[in-house]
PDB file of N, CA and C in Angstrom:
ATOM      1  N   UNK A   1      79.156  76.377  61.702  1.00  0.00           N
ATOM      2  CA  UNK A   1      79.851  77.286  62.585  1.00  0.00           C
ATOM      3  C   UNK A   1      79.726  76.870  64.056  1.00  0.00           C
ATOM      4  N   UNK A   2      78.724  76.106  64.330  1.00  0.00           N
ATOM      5  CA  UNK A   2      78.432  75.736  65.810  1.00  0.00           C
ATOM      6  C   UNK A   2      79.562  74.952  66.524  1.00  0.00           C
ATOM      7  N   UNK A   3      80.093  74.238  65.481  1.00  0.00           N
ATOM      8  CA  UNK A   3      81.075  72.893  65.722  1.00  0.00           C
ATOM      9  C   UNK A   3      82.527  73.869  66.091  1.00  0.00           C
ATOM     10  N   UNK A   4      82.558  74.608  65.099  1.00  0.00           N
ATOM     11  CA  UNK A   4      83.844  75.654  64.861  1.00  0.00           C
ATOM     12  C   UNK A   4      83.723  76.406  66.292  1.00  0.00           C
ATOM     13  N   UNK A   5      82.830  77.345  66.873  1.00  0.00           N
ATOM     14  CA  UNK A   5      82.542  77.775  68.052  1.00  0.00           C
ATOM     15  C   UNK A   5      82.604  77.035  69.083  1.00  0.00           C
ATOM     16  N   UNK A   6      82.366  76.054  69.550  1.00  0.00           N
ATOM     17  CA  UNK A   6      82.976  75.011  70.441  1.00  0.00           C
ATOM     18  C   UNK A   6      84.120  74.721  70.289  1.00  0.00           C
ATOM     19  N   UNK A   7      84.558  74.622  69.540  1.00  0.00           N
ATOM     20  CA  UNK A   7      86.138  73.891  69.632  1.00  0.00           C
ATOM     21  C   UNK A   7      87.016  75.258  69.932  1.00  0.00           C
ATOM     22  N   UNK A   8      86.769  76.067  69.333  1.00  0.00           N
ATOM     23  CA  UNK A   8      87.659  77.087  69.479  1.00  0.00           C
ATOM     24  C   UNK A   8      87.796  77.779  70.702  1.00  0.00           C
ATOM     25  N   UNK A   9      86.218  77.737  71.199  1.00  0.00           N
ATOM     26  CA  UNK A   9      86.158  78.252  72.900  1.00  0.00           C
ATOM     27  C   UNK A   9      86.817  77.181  73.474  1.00  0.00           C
ATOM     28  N   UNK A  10      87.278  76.531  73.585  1.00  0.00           N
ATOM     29  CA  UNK A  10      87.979  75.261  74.352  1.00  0.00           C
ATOM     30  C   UNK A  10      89.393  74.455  74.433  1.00  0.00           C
ATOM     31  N   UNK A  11      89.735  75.533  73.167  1.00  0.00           N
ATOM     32  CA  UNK A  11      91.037  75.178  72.826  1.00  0.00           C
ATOM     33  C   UNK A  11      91.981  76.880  73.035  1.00  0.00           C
ATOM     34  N   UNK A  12      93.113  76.221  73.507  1.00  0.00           N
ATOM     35  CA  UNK A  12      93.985  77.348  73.235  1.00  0.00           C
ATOM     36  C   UNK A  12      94.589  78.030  71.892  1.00  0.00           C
ATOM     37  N   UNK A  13      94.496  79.464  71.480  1.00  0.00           N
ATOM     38  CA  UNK A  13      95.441  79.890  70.478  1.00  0.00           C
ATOM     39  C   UNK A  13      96.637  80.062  70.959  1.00  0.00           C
ATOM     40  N   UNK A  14      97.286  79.782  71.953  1.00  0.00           N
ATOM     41  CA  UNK A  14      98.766  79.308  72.072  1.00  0.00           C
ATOM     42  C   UNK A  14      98.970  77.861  71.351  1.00  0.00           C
ATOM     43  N   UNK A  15      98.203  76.971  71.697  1.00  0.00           N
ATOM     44  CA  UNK A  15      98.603  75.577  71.119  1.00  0.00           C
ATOM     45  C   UNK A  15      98.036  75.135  69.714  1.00  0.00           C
ATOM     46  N   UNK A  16      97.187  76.381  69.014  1.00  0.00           N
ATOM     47  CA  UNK A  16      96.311  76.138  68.043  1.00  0.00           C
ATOM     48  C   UNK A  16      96.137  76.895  66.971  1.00  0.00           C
ATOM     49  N   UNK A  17      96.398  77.096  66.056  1.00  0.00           N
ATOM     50  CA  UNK A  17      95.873  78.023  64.772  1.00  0.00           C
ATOM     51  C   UNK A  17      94.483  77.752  64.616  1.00  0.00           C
ATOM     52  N   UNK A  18      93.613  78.438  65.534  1.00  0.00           N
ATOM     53  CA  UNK A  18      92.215  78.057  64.920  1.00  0.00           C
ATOM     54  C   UNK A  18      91.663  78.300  63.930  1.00  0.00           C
ATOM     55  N   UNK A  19      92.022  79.537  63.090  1.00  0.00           N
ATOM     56  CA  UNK A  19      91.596  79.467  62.029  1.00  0.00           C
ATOM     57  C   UNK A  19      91.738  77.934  60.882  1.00  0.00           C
ATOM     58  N   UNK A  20      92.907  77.763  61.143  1.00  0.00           N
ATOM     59  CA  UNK A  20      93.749  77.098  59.885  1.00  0.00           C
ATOM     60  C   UNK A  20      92.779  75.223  60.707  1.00  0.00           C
ATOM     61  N   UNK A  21      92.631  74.944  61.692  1.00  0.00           N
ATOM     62  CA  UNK A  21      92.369  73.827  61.974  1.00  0.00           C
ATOM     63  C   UNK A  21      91.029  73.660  62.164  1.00  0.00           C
ATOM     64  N   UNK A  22      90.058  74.768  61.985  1.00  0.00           N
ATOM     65  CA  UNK A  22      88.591  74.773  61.827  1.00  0.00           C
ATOM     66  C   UNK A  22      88.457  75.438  60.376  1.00  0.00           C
ATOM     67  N   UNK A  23      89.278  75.740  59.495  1.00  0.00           N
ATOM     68  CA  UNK A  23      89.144  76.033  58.052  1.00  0.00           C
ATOM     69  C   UNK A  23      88.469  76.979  57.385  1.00  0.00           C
ATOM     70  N   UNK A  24      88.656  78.339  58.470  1.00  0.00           N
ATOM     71  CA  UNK A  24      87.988  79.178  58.714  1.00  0.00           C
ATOM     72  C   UNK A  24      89.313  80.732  57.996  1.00  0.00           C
ATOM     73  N   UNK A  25      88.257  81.439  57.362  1.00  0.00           N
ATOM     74  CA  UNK A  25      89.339  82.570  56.887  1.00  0.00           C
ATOM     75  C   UNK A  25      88.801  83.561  57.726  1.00  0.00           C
ATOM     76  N   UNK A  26      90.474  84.422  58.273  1.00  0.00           N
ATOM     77  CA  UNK A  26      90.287  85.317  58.987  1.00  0.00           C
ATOM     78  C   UNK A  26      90.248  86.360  57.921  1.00  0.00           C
ATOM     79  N   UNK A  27      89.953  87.561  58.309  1.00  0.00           N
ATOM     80  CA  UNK A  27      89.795  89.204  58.077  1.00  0.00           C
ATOM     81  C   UNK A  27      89.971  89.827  59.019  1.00  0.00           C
ATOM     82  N   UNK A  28      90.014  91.297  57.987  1.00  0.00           N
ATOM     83  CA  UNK A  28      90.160  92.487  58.827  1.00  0.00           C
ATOM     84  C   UNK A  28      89.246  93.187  59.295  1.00  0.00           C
ATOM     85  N   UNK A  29      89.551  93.312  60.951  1.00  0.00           N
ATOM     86  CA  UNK A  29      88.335  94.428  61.441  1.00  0.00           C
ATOM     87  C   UNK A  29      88.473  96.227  60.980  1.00  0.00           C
ATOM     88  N   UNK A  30      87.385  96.575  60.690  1.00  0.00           N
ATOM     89  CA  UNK A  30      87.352  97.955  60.489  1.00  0.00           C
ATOM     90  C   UNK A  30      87.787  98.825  61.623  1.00  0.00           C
ATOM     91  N   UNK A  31      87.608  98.318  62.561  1.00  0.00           N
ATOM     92  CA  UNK A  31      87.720  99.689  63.537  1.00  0.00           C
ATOM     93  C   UNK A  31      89.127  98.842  64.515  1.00  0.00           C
ATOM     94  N   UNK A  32      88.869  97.668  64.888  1.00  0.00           N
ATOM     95  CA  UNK A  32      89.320  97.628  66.015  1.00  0.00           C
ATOM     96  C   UNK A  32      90.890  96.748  65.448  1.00  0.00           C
ATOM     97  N   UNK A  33      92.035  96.149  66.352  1.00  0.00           N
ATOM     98  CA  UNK A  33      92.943  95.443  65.889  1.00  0.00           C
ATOM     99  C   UNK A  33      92.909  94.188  66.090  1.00  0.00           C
ATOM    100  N   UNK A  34      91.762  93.153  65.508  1.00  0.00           N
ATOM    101  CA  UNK A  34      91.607  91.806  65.995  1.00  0.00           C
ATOM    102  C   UNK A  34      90.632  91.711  64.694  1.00  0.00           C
ATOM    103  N   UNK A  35      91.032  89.926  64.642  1.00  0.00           N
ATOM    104  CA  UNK A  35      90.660  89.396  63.067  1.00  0.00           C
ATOM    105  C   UNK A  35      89.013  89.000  63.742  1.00  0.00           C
ATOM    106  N   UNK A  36      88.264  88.952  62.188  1.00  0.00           N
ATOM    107  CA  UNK A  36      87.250  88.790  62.193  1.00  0.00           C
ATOM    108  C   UNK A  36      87.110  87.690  61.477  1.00  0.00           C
ATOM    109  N   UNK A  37      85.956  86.496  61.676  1.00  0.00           N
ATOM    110  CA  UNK A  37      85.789  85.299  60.853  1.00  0.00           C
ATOM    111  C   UNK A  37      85.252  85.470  59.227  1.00  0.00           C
ATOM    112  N   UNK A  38      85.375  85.535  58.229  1.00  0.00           N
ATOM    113  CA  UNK A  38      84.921  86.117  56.712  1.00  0.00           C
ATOM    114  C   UNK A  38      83.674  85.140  56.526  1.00  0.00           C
ATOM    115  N   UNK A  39      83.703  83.998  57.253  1.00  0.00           N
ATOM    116  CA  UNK A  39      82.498  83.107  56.777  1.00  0.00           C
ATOM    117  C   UNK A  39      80.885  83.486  58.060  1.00  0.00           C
ATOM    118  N   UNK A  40      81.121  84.137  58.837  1.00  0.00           N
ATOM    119  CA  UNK A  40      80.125  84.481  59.999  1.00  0.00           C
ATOM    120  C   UNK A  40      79.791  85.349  59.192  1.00  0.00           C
ATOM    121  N   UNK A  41      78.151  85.628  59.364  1.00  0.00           N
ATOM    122  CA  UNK A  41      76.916  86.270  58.493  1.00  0.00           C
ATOM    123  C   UNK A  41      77.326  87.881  59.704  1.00  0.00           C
ATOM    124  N   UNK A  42      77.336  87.994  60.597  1.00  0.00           N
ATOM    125  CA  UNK A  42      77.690  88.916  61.115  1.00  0.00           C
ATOM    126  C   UNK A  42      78.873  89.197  62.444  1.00  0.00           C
ATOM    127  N   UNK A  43      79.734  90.378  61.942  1.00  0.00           N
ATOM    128  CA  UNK A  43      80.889  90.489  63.258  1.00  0.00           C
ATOM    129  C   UNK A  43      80.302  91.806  63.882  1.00  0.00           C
ATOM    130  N   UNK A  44      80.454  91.654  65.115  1.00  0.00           N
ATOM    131  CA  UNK A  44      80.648  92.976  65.817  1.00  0.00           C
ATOM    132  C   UNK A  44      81.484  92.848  66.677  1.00  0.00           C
ATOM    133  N   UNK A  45      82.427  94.375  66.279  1.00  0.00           N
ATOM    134  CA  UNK A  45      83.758  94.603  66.686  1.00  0.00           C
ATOM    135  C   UNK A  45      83.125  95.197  67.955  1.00  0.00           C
ATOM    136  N   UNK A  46      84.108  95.135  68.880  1.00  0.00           N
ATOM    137  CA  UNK A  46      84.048  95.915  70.338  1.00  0.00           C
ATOM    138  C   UNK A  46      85.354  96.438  70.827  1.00  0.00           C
ATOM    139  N   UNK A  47      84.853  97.409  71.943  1.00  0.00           N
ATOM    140  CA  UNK A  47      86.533  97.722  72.247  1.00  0.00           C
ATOM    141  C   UNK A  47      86.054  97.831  74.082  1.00  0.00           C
ATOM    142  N   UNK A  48      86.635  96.822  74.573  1.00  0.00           N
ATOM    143  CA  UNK A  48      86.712  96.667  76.067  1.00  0.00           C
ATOM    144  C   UNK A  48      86.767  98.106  76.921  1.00  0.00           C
ATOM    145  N   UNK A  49      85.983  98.536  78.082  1.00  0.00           N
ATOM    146  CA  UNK A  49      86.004  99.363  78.532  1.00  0.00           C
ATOM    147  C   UNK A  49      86.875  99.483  79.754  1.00  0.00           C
ATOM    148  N   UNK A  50      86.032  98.034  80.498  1.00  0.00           N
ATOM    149  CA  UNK A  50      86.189  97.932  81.920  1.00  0.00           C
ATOM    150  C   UNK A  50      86.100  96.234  82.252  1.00  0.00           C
ATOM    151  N   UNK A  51      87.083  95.513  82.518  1.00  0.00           N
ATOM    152  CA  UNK A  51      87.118  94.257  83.191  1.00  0.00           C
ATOM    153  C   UNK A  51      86.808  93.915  84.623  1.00  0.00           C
ATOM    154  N   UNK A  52      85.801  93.171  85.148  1.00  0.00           N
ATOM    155  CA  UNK A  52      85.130  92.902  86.257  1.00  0.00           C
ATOM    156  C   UNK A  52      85.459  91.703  86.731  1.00  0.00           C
ATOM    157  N   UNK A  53      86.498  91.674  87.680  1.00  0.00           N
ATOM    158  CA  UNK A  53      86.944  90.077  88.488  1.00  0.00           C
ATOM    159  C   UNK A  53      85.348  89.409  89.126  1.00  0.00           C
ATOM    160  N   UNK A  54      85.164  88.247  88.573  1.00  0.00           N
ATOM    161  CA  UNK A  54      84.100  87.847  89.429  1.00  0.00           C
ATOM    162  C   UNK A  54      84.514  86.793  90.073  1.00  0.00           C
ATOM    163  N   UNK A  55      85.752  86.493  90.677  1.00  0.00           N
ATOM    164  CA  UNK A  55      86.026  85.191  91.433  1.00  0.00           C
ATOM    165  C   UNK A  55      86.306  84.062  90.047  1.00  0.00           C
ATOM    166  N   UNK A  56      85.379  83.069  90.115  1.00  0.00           N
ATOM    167  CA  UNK A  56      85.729  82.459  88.636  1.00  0.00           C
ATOM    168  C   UNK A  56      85.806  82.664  87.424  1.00  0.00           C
ATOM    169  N   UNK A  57      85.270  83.856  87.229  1.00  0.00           N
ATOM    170  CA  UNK A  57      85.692  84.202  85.678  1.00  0.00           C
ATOM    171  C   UNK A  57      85.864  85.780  85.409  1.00  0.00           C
ATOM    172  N   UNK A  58      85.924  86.356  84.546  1.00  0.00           N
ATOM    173  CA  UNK A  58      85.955  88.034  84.361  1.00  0.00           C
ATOM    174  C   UNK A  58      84.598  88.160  83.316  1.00  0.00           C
ATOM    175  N   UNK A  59      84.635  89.552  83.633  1.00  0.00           N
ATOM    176  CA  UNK A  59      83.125  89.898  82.800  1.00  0.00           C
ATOM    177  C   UNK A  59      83.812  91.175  82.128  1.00  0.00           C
ATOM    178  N   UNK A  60      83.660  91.471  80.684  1.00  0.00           N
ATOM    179  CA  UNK A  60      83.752  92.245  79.850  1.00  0.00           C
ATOM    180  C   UNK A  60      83.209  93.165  79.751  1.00  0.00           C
ATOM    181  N   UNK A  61      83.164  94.512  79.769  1.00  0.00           N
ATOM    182  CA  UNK A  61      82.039  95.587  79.233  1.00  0.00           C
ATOM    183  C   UNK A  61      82.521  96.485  78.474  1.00  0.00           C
ATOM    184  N   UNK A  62      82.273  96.315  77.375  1.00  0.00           N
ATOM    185  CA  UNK A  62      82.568  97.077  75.943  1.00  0.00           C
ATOM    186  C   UNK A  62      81.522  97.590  75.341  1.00  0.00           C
ATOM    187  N   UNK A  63      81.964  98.447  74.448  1.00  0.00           N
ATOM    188  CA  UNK A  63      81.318  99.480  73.479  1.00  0.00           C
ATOM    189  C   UNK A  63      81.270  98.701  72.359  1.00  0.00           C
ATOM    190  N   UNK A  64      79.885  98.820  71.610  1.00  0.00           N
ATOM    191  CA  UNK A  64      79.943  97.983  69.729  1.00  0.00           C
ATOM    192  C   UNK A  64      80.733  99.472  69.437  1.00  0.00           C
ATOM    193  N   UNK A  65      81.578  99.586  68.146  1.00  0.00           N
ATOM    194  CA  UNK A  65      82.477 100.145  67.999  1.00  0.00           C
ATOM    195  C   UNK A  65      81.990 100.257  66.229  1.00  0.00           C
ATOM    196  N   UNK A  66      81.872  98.656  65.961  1.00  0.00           N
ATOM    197  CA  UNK A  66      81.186  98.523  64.508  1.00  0.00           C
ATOM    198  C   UNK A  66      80.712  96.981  64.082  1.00  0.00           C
ATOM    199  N   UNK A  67      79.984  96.900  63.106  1.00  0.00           N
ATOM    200  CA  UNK A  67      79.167  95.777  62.845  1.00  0.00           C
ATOM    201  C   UNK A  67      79.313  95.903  61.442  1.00  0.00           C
ATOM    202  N   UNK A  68      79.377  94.525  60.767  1.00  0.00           N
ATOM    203  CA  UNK A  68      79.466  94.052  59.447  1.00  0.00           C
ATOM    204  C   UNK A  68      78.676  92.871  59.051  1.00  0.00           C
ATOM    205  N   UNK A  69      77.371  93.008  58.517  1.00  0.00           N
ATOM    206  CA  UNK A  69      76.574  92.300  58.056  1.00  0.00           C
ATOM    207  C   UNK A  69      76.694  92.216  56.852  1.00  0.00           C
ATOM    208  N   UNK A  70      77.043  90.187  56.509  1.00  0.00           N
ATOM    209  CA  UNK A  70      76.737  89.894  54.931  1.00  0.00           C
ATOM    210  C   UNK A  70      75.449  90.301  54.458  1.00  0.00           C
ATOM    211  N   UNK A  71      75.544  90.735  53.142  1.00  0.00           N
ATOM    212  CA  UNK A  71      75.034  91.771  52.819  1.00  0.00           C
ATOM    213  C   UNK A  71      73.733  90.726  52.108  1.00  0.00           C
ATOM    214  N   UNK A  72      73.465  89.468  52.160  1.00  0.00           N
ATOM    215  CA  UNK A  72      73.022  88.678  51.527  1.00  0.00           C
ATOM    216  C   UNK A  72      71.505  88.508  53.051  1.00  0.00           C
ATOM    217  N   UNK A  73      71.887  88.721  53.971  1.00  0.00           N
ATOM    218  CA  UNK A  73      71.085  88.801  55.210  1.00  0.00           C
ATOM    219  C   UNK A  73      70.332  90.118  55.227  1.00  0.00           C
ATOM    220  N   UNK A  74      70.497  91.031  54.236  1.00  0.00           N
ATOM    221  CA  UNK A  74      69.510  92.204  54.643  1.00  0.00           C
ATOM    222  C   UNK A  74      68.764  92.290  53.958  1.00  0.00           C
ATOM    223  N   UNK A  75      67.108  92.629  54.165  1.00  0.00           N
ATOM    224  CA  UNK A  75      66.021  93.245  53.495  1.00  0.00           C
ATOM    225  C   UNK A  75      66.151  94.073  52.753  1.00  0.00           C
ATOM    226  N   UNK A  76      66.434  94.244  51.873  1.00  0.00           N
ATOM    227  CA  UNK A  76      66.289  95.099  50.575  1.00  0.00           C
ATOM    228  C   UNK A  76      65.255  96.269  51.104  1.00  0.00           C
ATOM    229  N   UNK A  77      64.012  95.895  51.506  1.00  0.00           N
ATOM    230  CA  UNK A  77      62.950  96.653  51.566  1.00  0.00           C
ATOM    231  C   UNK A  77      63.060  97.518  52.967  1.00  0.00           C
ATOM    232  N   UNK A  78      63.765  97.168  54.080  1.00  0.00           N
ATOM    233  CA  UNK A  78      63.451  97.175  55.596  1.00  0.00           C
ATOM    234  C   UNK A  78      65.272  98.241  56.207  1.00  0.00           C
ATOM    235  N   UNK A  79      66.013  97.359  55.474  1.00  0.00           N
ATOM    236  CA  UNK A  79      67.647  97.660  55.897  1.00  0.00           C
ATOM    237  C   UNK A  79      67.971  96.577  56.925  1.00  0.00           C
ATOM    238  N   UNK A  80      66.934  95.632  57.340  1.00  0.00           N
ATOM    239  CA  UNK A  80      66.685  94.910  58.692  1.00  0.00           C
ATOM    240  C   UNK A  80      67.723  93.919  58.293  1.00  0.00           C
ATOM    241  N   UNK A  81      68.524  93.245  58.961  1.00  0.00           N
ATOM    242  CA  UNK A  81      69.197  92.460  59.236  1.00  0.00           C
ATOM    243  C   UNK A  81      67.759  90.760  59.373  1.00  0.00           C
ATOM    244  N   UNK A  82      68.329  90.083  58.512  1.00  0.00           N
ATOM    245  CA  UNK A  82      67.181  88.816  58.776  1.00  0.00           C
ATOM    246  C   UNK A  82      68.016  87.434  59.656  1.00  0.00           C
ATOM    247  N   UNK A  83      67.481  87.837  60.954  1.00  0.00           N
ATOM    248  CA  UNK A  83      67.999  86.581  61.867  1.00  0.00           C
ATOM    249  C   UNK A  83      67.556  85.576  61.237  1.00  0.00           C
ATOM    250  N   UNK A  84      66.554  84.924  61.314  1.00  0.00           N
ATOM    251  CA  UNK A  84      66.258  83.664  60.473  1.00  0.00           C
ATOM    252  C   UNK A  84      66.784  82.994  59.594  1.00  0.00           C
ATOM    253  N   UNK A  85      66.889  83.816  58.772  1.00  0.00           N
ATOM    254  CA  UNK A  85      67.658  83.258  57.379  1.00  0.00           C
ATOM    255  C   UNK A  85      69.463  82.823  57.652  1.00  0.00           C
ATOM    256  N   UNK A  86      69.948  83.942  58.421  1.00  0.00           N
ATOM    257  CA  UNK A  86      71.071  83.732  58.691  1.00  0.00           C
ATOM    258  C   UNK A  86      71.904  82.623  59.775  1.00  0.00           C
ATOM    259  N   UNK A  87      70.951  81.951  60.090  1.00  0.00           N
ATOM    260  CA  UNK A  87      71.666  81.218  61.083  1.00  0.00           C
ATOM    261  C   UNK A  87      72.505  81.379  62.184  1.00  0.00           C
ATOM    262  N   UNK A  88      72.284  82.395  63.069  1.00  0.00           N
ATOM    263  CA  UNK A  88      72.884  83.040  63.698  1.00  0.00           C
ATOM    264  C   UNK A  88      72.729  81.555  64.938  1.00  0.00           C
ATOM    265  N   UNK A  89      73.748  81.916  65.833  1.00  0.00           N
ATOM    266  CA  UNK A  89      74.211  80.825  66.976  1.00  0.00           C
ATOM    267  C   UNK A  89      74.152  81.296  68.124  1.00  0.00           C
ATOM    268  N   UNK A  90      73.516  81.133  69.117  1.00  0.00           N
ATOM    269  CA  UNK A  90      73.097  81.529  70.632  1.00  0.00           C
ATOM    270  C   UNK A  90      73.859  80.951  71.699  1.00  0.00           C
ATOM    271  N   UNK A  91      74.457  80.807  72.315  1.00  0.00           N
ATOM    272  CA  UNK A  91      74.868  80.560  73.507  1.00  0.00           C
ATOM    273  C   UNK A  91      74.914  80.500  74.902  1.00  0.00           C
ATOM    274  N   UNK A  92      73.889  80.324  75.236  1.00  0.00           N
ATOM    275  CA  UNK A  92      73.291  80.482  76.868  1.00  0.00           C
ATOM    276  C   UNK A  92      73.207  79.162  77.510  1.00  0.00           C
ATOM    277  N   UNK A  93      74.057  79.253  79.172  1.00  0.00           N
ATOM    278  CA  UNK A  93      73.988  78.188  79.853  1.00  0.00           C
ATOM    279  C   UNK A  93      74.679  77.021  79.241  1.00  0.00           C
ATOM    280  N   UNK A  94      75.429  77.315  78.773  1.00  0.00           N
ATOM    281  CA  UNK A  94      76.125  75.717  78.174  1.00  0.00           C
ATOM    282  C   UNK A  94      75.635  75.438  76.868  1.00  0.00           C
ATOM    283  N   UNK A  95      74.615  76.228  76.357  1.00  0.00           N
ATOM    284  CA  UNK A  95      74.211  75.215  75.299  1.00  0.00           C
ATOM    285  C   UNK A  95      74.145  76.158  73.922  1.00  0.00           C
ATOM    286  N   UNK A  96      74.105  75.655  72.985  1.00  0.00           N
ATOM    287  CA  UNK A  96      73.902  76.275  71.653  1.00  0.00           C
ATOM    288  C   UNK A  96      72.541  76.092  71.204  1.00  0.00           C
ATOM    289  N   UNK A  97      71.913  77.509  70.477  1.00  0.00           N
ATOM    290  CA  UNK A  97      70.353  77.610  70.127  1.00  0.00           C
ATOM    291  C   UNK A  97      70.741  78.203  68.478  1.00  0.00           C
ATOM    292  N   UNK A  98      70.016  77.661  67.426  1.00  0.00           N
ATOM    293  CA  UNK A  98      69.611  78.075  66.457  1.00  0.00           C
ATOM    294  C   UNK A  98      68.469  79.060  67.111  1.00  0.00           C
ATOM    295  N   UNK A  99      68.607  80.629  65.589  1.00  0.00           N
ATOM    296  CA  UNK A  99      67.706  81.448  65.820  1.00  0.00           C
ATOM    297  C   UNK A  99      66.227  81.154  65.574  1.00  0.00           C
ATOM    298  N   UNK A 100      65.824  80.414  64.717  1.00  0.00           N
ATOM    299  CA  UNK A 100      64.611  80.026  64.587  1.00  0.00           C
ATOM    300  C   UNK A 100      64.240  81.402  63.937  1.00  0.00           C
ATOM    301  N   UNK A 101      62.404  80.735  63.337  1.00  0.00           N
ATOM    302  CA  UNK A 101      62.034  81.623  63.043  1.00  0.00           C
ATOM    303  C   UNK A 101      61.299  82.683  64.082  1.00  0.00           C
ATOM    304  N   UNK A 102      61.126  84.194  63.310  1.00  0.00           N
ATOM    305  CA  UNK A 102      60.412  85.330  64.235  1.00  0.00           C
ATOM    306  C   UNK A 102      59.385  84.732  64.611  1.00  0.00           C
ATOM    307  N   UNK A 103      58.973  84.719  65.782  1.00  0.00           N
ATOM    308  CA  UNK A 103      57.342  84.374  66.191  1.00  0.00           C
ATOM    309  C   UNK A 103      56.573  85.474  67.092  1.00  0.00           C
ATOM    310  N   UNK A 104      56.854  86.814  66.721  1.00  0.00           N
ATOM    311  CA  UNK A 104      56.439  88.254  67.049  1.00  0.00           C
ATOM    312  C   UNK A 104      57.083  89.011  67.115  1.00  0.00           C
ATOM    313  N   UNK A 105      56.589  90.230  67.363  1.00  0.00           N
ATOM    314  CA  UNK A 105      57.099  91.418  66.819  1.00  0.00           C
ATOM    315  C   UNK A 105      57.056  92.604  68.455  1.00  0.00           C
ATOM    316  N   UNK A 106      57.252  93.552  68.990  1.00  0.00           N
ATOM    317  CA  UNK A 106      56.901  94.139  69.511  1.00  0.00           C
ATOM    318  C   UNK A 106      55.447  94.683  69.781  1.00  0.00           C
ATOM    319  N   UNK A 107      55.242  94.861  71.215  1.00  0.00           N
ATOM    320  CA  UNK A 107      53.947  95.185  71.067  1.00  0.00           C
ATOM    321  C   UNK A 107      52.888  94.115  70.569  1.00  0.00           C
ATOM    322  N   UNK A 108      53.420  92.922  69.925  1.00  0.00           N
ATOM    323  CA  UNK A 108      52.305  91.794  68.998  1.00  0.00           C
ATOM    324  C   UNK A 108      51.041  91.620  70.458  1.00  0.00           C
ATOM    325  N   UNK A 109      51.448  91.242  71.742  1.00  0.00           N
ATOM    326  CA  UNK A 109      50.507  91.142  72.596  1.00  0.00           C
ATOM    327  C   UNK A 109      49.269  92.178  72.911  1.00  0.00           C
ATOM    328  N   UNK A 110      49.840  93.240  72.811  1.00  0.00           N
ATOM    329  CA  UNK A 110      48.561  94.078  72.896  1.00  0.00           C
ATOM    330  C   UNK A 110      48.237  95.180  71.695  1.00  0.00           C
ATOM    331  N   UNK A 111      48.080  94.087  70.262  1.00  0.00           N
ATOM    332  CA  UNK A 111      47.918  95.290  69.307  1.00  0.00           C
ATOM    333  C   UNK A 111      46.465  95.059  69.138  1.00  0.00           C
ATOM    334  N   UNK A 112      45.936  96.006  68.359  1.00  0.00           N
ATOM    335  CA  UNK A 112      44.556  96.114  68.439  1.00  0.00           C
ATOM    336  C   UNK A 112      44.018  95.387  66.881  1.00  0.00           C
ATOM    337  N   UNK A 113      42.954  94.990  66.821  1.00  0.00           N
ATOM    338  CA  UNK A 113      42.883  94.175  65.716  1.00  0.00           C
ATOM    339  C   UNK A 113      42.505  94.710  64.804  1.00  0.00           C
ATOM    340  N   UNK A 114      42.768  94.668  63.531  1.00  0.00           N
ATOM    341  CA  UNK A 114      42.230  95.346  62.007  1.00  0.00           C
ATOM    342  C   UNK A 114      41.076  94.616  61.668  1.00  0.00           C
TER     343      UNK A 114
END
């Protein structure tokens, strides 16, 4: 999906069927009117509130509206959604981050010892 996410941020859907040229099946969003990827472990739909001119680019601020997690990513035991397992894709500063595994929990710094 990392490869698919680059290209698609970079290419136009005027000049491009991205689905069809990254081989990707679209779906339907539950709430909102915009396709969702069927192969991403999780979508969250949004619905734009307020657009913010910042000179070079615009900034978005939306409401989650709804979320659809493959159902193959959740704890049985917890309801928890498992980043790890799922391969989820990060995007900060230019670059792409695998989630890696958990390496704490809340609070882990100042819990008291058993």
């Amino acid at each position: 999906m990392a490869y698919a996410t680059d290209w698609c941020g970079v290419r136009s859907g005027r000049d491009y069927n991205k689905f069809e040229e990254m081989h990707l099946t679209p779906g339907k969003a539950s709430v909102v009117n915009a396709p969702i990827i069927e192969e991403s472990p999780l979508c969250i739909e949004c619905r734009v509130k307020e657009i913010l001119s910042l000179g070079s680019h615009d900034m978005f601020i939306a409401d989650v509206v709804n979320v659809k997690a493959d159902d193959k990513y959740l704890n049985t035991e917890t309801g928890k959604f498992e980043l790890a397992q799922s391969n989820l894709l990060v995007y900060v500063h230019g670059g792409y981050y695998g989630m890696g595994p958990k390496i704490g929990k809340f609070g882990w710094s100042v819990e008291k010892k058993k």
